[in-house]
N, C-alpha and C. Protein backbone atom coordinates (compact mmCIF):
# COMPACT_ATOMS: atom_id res chain seq x y z
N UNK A 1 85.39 117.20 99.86
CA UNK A 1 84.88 115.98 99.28
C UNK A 1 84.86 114.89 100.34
N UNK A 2 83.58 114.31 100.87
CA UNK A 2 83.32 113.46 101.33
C UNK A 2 83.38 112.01 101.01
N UNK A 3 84.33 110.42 101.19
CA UNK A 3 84.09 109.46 100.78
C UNK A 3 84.73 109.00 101.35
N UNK A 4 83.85 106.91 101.10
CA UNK A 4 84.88 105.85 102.25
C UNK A 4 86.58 106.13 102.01
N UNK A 5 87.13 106.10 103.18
CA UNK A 5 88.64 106.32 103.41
C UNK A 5 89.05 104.93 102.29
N UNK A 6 90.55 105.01 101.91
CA UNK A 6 90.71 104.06 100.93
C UNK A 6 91.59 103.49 101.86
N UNK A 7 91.84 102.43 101.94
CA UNK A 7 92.72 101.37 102.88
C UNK A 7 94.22 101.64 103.45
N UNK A 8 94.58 102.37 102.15
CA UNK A 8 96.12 103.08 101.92
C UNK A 8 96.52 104.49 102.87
N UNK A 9 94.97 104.61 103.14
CA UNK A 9 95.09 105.85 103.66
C UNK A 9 94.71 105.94 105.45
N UNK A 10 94.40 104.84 106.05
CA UNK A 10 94.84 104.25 107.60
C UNK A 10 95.42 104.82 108.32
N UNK A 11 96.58 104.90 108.11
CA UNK A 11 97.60 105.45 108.71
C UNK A 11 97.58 107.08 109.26
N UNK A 12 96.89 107.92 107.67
CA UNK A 12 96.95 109.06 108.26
C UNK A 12 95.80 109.33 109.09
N UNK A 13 94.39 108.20 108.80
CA UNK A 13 93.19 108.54 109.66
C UNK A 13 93.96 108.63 111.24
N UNK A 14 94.50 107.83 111.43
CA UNK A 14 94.93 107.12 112.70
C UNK A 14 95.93 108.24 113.20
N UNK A 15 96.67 109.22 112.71
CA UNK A 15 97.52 110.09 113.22
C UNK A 15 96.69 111.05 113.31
N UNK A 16 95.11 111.22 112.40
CA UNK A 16 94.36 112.55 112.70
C UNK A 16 93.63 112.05 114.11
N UNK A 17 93.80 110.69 114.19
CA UNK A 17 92.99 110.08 116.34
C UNK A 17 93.50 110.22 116.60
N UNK A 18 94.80 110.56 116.64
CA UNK A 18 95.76 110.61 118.00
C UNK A 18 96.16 112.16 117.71
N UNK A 19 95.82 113.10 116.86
CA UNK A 19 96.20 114.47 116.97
C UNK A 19 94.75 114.84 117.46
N UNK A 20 93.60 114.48 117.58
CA UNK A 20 92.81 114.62 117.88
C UNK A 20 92.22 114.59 119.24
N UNK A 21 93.43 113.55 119.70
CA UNK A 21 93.27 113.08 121.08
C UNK A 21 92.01 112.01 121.02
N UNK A 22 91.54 111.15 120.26
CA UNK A 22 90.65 110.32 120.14
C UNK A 22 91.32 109.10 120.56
N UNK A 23 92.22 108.52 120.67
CA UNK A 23 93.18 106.96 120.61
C UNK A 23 93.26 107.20 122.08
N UNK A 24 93.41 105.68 122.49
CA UNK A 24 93.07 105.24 124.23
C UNK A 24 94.11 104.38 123.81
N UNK A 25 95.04 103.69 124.86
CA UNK A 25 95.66 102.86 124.91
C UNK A 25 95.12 101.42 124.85
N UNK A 26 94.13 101.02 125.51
CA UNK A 26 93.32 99.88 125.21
C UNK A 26 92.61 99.72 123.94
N UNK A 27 92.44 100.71 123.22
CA UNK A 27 92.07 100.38 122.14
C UNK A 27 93.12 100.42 121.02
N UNK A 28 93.24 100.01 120.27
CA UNK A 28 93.65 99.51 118.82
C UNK A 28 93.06 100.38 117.58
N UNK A 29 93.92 101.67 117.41
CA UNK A 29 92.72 102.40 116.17
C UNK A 29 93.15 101.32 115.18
N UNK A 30 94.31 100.65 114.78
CA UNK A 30 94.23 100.24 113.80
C UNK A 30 93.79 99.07 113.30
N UNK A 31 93.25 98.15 114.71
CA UNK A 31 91.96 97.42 114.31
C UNK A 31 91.08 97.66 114.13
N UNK A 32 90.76 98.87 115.11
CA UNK A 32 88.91 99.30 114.98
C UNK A 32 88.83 99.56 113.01
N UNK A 33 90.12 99.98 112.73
CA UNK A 33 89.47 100.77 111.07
C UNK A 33 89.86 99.68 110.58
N UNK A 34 90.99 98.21 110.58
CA UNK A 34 90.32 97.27 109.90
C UNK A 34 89.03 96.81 109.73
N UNK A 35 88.22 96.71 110.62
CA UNK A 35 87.43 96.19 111.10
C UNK A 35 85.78 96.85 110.30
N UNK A 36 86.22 98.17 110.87
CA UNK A 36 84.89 99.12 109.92
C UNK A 36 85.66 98.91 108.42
N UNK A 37 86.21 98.84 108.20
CA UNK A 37 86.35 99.10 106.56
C UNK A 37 85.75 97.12 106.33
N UNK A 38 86.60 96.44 106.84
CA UNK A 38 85.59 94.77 106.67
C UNK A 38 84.60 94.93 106.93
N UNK A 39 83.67 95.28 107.50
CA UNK A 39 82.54 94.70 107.75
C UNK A 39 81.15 95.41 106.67
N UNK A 40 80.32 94.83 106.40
CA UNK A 40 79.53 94.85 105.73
C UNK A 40 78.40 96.39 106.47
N UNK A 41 78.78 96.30 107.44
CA UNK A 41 77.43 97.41 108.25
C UNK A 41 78.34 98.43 108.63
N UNK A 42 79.56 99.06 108.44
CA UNK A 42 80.52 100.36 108.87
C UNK A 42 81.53 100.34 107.75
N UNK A 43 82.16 101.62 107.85
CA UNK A 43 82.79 102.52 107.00
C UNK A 43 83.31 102.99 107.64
N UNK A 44 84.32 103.67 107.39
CA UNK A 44 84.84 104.98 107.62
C UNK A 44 84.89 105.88 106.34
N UNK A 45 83.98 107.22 106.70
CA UNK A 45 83.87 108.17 105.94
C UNK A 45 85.12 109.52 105.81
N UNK A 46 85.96 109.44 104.77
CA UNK A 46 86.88 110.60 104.84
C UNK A 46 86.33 112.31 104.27
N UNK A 47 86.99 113.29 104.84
CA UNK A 47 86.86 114.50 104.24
C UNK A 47 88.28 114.99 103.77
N UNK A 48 88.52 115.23 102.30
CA UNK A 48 89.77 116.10 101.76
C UNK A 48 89.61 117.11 101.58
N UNK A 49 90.38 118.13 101.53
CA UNK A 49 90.38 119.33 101.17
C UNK A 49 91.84 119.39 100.49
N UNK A 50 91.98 120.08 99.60
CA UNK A 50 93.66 120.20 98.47
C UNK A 50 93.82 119.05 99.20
N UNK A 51 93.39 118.06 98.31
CA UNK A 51 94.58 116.44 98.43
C UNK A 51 94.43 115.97 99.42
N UNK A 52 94.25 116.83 100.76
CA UNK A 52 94.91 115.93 102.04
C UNK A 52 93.43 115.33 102.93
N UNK A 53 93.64 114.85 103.47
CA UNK A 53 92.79 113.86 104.49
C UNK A 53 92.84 115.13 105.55
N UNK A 54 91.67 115.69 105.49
CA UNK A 54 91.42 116.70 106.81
C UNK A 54 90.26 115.97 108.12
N UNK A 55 89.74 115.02 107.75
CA UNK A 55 88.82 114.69 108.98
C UNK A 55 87.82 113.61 108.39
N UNK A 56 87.53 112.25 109.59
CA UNK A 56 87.41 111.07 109.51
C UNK A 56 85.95 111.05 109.85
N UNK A 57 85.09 110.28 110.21
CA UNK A 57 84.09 109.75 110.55
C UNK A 57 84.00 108.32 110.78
N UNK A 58 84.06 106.96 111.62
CA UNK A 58 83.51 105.96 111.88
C UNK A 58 81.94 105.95 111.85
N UNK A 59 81.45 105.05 110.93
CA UNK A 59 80.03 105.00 111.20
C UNK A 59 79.55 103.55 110.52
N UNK A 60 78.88 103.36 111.66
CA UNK A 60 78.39 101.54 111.04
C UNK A 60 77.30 101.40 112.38
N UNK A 61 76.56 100.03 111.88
CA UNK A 61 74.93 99.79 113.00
C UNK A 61 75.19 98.58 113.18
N UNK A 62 74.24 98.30 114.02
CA UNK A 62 73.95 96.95 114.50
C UNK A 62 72.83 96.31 114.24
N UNK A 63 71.89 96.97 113.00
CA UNK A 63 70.59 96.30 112.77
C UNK A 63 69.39 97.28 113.27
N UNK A 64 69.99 98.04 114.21
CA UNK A 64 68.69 98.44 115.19
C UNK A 64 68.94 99.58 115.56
N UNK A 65 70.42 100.28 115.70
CA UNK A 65 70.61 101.40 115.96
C UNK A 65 72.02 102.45 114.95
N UNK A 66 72.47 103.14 114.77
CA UNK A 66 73.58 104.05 114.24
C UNK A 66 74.47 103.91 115.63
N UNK A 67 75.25 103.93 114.89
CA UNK A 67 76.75 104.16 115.98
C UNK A 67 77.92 105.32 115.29
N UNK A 68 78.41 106.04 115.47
CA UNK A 68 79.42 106.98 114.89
C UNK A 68 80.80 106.90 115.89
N UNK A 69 81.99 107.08 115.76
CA UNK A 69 83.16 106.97 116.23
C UNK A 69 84.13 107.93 115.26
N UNK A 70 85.23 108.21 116.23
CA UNK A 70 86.31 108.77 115.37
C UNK A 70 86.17 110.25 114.75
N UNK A 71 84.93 110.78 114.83
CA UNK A 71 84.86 111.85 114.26
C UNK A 71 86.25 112.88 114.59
N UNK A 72 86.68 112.87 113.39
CA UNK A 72 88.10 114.00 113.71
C UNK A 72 88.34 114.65 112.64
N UNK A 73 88.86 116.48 112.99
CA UNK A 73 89.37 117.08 111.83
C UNK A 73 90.86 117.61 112.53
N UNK A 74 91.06 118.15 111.25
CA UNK A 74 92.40 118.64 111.68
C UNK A 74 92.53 119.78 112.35
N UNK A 75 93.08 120.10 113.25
CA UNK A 75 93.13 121.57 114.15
C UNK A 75 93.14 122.55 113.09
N UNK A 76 93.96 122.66 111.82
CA UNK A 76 93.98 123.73 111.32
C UNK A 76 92.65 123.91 110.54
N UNK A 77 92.14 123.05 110.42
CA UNK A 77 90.75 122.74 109.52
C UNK A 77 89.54 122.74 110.08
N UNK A 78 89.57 123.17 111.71
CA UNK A 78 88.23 123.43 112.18
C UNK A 78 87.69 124.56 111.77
N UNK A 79 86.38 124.64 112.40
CA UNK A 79 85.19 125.46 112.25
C UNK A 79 85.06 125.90 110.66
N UNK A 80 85.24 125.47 110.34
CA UNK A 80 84.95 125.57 108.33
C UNK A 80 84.07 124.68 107.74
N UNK A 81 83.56 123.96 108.50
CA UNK A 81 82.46 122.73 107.82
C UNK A 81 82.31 121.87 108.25
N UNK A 82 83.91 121.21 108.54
CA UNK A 82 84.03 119.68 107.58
C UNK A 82 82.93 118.81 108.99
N UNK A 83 83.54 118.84 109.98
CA UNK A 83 82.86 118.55 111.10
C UNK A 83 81.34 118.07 110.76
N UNK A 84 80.46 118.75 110.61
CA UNK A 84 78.99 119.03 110.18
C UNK A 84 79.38 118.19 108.70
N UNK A 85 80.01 118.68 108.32
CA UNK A 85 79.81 117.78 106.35
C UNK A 85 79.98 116.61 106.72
N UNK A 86 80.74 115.57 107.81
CA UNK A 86 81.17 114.41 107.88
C UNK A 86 79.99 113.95 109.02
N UNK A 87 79.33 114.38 109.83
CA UNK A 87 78.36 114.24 110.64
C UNK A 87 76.49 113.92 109.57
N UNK A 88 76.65 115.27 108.26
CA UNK A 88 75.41 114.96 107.77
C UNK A 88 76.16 113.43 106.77
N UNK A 89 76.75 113.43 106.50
CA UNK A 89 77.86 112.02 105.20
C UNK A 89 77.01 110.49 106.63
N UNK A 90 77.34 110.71 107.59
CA UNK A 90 76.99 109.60 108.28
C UNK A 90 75.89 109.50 108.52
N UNK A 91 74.99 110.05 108.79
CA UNK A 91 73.58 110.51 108.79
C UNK A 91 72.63 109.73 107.65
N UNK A 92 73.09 110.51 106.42
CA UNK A 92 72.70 109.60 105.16
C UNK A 92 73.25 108.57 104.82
N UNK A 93 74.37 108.04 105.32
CA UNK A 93 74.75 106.56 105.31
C UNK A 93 73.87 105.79 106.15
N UNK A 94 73.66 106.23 107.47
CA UNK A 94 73.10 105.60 108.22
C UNK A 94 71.15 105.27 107.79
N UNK A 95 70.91 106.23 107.12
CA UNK A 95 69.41 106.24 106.80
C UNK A 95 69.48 105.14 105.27
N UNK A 96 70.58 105.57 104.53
CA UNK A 96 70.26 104.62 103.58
C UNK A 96 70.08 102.93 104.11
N UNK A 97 71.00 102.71 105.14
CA UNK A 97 70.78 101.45 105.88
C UNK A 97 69.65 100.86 106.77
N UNK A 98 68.81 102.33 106.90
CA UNK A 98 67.58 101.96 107.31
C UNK A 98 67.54 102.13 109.01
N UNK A 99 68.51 102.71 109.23
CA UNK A 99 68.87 102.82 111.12
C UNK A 99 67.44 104.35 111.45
N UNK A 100 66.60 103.79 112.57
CA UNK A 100 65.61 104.71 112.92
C UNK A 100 66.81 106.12 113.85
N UNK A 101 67.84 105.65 114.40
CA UNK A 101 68.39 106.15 115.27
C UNK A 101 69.38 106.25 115.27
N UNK A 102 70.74 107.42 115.96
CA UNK A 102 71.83 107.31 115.96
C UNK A 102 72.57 107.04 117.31
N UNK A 103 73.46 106.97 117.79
CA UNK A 103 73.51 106.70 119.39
C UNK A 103 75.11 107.38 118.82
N UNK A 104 75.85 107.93 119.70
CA UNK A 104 77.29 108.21 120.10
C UNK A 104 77.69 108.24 121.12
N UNK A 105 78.69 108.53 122.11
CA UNK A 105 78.91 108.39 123.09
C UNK A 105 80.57 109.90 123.01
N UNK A 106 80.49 110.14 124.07
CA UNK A 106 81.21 111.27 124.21
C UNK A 106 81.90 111.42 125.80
N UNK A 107 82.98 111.50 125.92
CA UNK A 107 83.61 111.14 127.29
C UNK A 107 83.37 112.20 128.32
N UNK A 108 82.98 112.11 128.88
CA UNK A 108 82.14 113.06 130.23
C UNK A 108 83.93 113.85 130.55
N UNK A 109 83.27 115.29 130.58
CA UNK A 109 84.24 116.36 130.43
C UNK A 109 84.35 117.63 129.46
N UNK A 110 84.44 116.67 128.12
CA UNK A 110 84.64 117.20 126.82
C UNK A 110 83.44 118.16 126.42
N UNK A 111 83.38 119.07 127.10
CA UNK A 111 82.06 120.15 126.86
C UNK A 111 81.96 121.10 125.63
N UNK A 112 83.35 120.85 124.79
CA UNK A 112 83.59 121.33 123.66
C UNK A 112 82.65 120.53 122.56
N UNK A 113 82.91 119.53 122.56
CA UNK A 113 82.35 118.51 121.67
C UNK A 113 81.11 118.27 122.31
N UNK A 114 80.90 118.30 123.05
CA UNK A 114 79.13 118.21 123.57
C UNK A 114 77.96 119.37 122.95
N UNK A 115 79.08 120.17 123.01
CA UNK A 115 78.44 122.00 122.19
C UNK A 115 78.25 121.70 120.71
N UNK A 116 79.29 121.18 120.30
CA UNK A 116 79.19 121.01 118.84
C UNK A 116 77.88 120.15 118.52
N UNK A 117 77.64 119.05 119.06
CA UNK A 117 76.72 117.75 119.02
C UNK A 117 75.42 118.66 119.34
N UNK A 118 75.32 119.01 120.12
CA UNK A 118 74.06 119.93 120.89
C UNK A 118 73.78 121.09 119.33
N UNK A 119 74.59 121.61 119.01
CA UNK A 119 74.21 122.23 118.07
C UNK A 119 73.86 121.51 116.19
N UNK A 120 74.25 120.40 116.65
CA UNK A 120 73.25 119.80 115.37
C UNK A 120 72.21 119.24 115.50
N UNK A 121 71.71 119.36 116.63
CA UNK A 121 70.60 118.50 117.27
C UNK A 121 69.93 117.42 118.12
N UNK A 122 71.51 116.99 118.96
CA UNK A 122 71.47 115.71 119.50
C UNK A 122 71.54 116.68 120.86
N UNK A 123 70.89 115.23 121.50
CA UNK A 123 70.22 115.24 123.11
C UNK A 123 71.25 114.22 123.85
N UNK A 124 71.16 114.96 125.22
CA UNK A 124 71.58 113.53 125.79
C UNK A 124 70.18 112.66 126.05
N UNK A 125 71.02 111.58 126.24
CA UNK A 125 70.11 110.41 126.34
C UNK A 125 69.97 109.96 128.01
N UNK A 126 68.97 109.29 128.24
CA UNK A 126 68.84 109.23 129.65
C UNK A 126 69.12 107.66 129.72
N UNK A 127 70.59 107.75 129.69
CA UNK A 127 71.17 106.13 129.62
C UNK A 127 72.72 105.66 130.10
N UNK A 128 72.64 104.65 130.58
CA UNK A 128 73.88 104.60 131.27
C UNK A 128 75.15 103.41 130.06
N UNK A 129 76.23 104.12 129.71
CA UNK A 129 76.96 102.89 129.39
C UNK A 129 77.68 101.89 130.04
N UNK A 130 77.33 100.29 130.13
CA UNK A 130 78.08 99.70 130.69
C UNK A 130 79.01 98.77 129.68
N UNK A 131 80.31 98.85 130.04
CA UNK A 131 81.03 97.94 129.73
C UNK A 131 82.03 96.58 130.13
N UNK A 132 82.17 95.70 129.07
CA UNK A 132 83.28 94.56 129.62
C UNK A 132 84.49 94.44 128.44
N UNK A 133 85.18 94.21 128.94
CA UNK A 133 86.32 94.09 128.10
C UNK A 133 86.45 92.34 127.50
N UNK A 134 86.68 92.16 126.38
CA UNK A 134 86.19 90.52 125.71
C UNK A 134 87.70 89.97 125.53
């Protein structure tokens, strides 16, 4: 069962990013998911299986494009779906909002997760990310 994470339930998203290996020290998961759960244009999408919180999705736009983050399941809970079930959940969130496009970003290395992405249909993009820290 696919649906927005409930507020109460933070904590365990945030232990499935860091069992996931998704959490950076500069970042703050537990602002980023205040933040998507406030804001009017992101969510975070949960997947349960018996009761428990098996795997997350970040997904919210900017008007003009899809953005996804956080995608995580649980080690014991891969290759069974959820992955793909929480990828198409953002997909149709993102279209109901009217986004022509999705954009993600994926840390150069991770050729595991590049396979997965590649096999639902995404390309790389011929684009460079730059960043600043605010």
């Amino acid at each position: 069962m696919i649906a927005p994470l409930a507020a109460e339930a933070v904590p365990a998203a945030i232990a499935l990013w860091a069992a996931a290996g998704l959490t950076r020290p500069w970042n703050d998961p537990l602002a980023d998911a205040h933040r998507a759960l406030a804001g009017p244009a992101s969510t975070i999408l949960a997947c349960h299986a018996g009761g428990r919180l098996v795997g997350t999705v970040m997904v919210g736009h900017d008007g003009h494009r899809g953005w996804v983050y956080y995608l995580a399941v649980a080690d014991d809970c891969r290759r069974a779906g959820h992955g793909r079930a929480l990828m198409a959940a953002a997909l149709d969130w993102l279209r109901a909002a009217g986004m022509p496009r999705l954009n993600l970003m994926v840390r150069t290395g991770n050729d595991a997760v590049l396979g997965f992405y590649e096999a639902l249909g995404f390309r790389v993009a011929d684009v460079q990310v730059l960043q600043q820290d605010l």
